[in-house]
Protein backbone atom coordinates (compact mmCIF):
# COMPACT_ATOMS: atom_id res chain seq x y z
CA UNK A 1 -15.12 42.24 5.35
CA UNK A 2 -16.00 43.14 1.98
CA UNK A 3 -19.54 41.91 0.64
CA UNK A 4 -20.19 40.85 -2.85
CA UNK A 5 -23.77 40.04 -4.32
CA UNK A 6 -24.28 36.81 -6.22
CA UNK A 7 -26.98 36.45 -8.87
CA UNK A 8 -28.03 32.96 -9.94
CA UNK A 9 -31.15 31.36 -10.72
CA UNK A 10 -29.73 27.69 -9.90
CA UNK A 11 -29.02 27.34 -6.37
CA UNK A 12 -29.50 24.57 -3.75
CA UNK A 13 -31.77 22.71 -3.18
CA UNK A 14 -31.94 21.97 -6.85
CA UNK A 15 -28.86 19.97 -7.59
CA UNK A 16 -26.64 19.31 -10.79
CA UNK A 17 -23.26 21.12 -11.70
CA UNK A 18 -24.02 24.78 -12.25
CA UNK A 19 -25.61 24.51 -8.70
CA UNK A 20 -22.26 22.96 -7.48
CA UNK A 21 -19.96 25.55 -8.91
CA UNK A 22 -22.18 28.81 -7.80
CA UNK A 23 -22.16 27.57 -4.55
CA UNK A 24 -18.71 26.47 -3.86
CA UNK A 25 -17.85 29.72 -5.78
CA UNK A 26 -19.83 31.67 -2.36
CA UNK A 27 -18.19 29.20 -0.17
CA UNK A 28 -14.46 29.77 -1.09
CA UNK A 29 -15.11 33.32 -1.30
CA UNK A 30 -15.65 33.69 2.74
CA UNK A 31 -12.34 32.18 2.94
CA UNK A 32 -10.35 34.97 0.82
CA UNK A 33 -12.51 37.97 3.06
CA UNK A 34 -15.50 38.26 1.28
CA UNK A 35 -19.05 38.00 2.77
CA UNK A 36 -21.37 36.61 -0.30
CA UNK A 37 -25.13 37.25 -0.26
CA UNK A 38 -27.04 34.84 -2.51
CA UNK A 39 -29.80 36.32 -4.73
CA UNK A 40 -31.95 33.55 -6.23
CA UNK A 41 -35.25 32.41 -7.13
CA UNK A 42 -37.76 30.32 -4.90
CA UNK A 43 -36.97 26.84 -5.63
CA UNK A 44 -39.26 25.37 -8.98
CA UNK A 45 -40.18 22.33 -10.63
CA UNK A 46 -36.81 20.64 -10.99
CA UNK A 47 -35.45 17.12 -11.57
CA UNK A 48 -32.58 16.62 -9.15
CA UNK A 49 -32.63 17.90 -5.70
CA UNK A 50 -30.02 17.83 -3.43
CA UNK A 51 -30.79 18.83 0.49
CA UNK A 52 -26.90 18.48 1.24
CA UNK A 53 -26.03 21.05 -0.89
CA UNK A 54 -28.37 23.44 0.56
CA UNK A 55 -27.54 22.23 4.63
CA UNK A 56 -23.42 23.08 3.15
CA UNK A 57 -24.35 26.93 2.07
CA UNK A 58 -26.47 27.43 5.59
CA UNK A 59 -23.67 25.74 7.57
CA UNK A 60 -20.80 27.88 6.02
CA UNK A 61 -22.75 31.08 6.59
CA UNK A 62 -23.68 31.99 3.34
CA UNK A 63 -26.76 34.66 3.34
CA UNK A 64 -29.45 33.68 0.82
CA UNK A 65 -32.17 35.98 -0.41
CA UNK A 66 -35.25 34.33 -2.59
CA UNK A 67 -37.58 35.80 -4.60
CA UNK A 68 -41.05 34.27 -4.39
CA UNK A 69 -42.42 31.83 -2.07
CA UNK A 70 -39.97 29.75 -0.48
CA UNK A 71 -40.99 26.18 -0.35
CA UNK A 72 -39.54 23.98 2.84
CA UNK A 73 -40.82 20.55 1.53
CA UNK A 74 -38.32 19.37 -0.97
CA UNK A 75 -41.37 16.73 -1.77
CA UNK A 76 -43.01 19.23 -3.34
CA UNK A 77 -40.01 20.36 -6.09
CA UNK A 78 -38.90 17.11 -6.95
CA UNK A 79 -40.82 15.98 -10.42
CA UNK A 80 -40.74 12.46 -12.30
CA UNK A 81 -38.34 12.55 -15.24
CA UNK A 82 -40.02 11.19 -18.35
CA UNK A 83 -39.92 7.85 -20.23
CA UNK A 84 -36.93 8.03 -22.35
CA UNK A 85 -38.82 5.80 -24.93
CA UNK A 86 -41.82 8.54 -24.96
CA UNK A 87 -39.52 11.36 -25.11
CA UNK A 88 -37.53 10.08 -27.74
CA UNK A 89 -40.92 9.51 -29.54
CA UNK A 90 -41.86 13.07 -29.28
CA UNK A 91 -38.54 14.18 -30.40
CA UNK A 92 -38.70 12.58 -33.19
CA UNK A 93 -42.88 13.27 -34.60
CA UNK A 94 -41.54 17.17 -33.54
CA UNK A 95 -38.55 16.78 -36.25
CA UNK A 96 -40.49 15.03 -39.09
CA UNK A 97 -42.90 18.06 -38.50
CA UNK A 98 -40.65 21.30 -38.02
């Protein structure tokens, strides 16, 4: 089986589309004789997490190597989004000043 290295800093547990398509990317590629290894960072800060996503890449065999500390509590990544009234707030001040 040949083995192919994948670089990519979005990767499960953090969720959204780029996370989708890297991993289903590694996924299909097992399929057509190729044995991906996963080279990402430890999972960060991040607005959407999605522990499915990361249970689908362990339970189709898909080796992944992280840089940093890994963290096991997705409790711990998951962050509030901001008010979309305050943000659109600052957006605005920051363009009548730049």
């Amino acid at each position: 089986m040949n083995k192919v290295l994948i670089i990519s800093y979005y990767f499960p547990p953090m969720g959204m589309g780029g996370v989708q398509r890297t991993l289903k990317f590694a996924k299909y590629l097992k399929e057509f004789g190729w044995d991906p290894v996963v080279l990402t960072d430890s999972p960060k800060k991040y607005y959407a997490v999605d522990e499915s996503l990361l249970n689908e890449a362990i339970e189709n065999g898909i080796k992944i190597e992280r840089t940093g500390e890994d963290i096991t509590d997705v409790s711990k990544i998951i962050i509030k989004t901001p008010n979309e009234k305050l943000r659109k707030l600052r957006s605005r001040a920051g363009q009548f000043f730049f």
